[in-house]
Protein backbone atom coordinates (compact mmCIF):
# COMPACT_ATOMS: atom_id res chain seq x y z
CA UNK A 1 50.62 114.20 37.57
CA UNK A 2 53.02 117.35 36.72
CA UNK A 3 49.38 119.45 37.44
CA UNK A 4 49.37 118.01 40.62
CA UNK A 5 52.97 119.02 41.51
CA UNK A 6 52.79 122.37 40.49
CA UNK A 7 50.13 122.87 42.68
CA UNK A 8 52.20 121.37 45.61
CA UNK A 9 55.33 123.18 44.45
CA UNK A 10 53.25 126.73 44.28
CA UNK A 11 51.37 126.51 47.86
CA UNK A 12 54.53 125.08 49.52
CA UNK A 13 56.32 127.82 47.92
CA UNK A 14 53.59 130.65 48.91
CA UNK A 15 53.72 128.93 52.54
CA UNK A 16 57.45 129.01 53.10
CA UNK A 17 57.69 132.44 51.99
CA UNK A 18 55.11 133.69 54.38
CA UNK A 19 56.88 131.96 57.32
CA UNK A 20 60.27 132.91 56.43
CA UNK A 21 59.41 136.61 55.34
CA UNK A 22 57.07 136.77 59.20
CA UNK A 23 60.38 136.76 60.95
CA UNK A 24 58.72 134.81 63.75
CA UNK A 25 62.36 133.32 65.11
CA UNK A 26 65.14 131.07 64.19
CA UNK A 27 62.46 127.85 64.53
CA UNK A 28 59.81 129.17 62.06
CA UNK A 29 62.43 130.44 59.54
CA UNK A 30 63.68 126.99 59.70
CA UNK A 31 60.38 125.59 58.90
CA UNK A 32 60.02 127.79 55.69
CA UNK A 33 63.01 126.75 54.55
CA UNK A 34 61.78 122.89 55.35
CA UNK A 35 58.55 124.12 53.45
CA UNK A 36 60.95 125.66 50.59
CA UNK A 37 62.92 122.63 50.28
CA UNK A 38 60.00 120.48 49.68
CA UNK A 39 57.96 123.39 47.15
CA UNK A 40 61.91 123.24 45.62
CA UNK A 41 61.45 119.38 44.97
CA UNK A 42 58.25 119.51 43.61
CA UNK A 43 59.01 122.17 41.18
CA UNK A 44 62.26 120.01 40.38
CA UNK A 45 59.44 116.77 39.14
CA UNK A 46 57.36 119.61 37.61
CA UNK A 47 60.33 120.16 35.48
CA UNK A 48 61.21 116.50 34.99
CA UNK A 49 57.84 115.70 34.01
CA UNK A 50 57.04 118.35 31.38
CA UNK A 51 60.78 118.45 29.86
CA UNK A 52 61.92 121.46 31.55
CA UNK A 53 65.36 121.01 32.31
CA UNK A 54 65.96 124.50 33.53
CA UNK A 55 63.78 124.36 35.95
CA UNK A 56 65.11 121.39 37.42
CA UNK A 57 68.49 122.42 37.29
CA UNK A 58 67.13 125.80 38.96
CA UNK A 59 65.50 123.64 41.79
CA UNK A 60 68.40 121.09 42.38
CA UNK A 61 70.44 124.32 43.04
CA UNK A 62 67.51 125.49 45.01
CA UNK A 63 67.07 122.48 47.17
CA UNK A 64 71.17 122.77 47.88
CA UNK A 65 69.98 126.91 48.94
CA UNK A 66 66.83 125.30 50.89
CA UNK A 67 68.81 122.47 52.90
CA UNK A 68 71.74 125.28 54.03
CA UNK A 69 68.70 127.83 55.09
CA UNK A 70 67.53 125.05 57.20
CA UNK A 71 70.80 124.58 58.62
CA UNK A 72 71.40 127.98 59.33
CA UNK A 73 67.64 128.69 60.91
CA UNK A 74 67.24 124.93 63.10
CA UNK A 75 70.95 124.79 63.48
CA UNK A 76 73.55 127.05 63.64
CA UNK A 77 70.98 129.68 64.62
CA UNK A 78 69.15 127.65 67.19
CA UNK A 79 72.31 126.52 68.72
CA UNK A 80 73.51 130.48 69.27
CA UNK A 81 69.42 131.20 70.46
CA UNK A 82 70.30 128.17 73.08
CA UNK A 83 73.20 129.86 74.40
CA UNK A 84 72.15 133.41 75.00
CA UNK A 85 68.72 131.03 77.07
CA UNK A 86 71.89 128.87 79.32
CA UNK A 87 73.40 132.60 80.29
CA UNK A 88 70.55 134.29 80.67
CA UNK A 89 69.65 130.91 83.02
CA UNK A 90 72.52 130.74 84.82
CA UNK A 91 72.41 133.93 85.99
CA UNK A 92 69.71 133.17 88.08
CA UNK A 93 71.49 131.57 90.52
CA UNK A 94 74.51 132.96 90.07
CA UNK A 95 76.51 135.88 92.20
CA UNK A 96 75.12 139.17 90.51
CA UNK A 97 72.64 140.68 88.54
CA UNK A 98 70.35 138.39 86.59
CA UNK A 99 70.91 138.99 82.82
CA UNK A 100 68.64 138.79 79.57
CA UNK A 101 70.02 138.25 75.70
CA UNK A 102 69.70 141.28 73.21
CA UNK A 103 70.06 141.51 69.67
CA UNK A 104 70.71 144.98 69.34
CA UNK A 105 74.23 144.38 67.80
CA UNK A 106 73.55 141.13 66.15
CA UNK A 107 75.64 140.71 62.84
CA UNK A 108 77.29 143.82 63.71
CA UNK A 109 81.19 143.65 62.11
CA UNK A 110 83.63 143.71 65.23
CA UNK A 111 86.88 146.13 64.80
CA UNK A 112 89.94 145.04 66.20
CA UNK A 113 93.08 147.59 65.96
CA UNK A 114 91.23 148.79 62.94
CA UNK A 115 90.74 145.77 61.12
CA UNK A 116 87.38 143.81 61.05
CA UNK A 117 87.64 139.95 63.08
CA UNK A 118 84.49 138.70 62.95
CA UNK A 119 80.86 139.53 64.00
CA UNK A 120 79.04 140.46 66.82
CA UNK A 121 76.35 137.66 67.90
CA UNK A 122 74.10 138.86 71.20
CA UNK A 123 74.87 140.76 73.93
CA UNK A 124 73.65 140.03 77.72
CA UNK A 125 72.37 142.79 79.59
CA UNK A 126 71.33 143.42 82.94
CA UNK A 127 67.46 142.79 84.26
CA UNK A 128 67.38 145.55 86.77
CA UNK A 129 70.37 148.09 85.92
CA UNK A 130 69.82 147.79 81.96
CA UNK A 131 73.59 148.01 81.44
CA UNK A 132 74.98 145.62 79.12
CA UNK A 133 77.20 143.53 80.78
CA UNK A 134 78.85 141.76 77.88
CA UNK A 135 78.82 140.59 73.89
CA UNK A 136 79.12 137.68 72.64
CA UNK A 137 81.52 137.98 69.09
CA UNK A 138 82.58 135.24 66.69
CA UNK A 139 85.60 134.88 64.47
CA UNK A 140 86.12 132.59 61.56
CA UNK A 141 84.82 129.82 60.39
CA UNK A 142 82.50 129.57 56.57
CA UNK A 143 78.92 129.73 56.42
CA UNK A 144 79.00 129.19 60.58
CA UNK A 145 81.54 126.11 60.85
CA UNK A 146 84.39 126.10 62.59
CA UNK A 147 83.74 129.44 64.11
CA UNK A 148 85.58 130.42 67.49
CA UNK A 149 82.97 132.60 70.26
CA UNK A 150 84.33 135.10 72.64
CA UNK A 151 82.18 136.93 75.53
CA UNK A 152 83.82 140.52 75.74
CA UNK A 153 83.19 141.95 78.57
CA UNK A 154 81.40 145.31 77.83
CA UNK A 155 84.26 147.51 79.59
CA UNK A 156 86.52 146.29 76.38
CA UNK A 157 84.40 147.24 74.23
CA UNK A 158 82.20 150.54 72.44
CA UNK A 159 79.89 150.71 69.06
CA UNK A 160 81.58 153.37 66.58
CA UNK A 161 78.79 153.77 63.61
CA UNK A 162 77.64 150.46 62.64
CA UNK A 163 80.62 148.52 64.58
CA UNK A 164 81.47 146.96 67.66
CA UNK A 165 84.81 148.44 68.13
CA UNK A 166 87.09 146.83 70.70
CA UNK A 167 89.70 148.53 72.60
CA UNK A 168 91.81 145.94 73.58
CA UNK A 169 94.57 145.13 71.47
CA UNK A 170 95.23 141.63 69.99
CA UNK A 171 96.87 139.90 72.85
CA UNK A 172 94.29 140.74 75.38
CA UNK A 173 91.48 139.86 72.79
CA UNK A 174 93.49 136.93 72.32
CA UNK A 175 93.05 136.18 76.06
CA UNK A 176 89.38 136.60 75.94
CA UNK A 177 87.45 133.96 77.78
CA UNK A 178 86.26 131.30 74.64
CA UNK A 179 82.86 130.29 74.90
CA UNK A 180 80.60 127.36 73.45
CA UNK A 181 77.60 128.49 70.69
CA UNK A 182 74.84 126.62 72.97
CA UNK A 183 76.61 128.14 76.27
CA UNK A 184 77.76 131.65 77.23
CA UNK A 185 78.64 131.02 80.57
CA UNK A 186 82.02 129.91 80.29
CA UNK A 187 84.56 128.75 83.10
């Protein structure tokens, strides 16, 4: 039997690291870490079955690692994919030009009055001019809960380095539109 699962632990293992490391979007990476979990479970009984109790104790902490990766990838990640798709949408059919997501700044550390806020998640630029019209930033939150989303209109709003600098100050920031994860549009 414990041959048996370390052969299922090793291919599911080999699998989910070829979909994760493909970087094929937020849904496959969520499916390697699916795949991980379950290599991470088999390699737990491997270790239960041949007395190995580092191993398990590696994979218990390993199938905690797995289950957040799969709530990061099919959740939180998904959900912030599904809001960029709603705004890009809605622009459609709303007054002025139609807008796509970009990921140009993505994870990018936002600068307030010279102290770092948050991170920047997408930004929405437009089809036909190619200007970028606005970024989306968060603020908050652990590990993607409780986090609070902004749109900043591009006009606030310049990359210095490696940072999305804003040049508002605090109370206008403050007074930044909030927006939903799975829906940029706003009010």
């Amino acid at each position: 039997m414990d041959n048996i699962a370390s052969w299922i632990a090793t291919a599911a293992t080999i699998f989910a690291a070829c979909l994760t490391a493909s970087n094929l979007g937020s849904r496959i990476t969520g499916y390697g870490f699916i795949v991980f979990t379950l290599g991470s479970i088999a390699w737990f009984t491997v270790g239960y079955l041949t007395g190995q109790p580092a191993l398990m104790w590696t994979n218990v902490v390993m199938t905690l690692l797995n289950l957040f990766g799969v709530w990061r990838w099919l959740g939180r990640q998904a959900k912030l994919e599904e809001g960029a798709r709603v705004a890009a949408e809605a622009s459609e059919t709303e007054p002025g030009e139609k807008l796509f997501p970009v990921s140009l700044l993505g994870s990018a550390p936002f600068m307030l009055e010279g102290e770092q806020k948050g991170s920047c998640v997408d930004g929405m630029v437009g089809c036909g001019s190619g200007r970028l019209a606005y970024v989306v930033v968060s603020e908050g939150g652990l590990a993607g809960v409780g986090e609070t989303f902004r749109r900043v209109p591009w006009r606030l709003a310049k990359v210095d380095g490696e940072h999305l600098v804003l040049t508002c100050d605090r109370e206008a920031y403050e007074r930044l539109e909030q927006v939903d994860r799975q829906d940029w549009r706003g009010q």
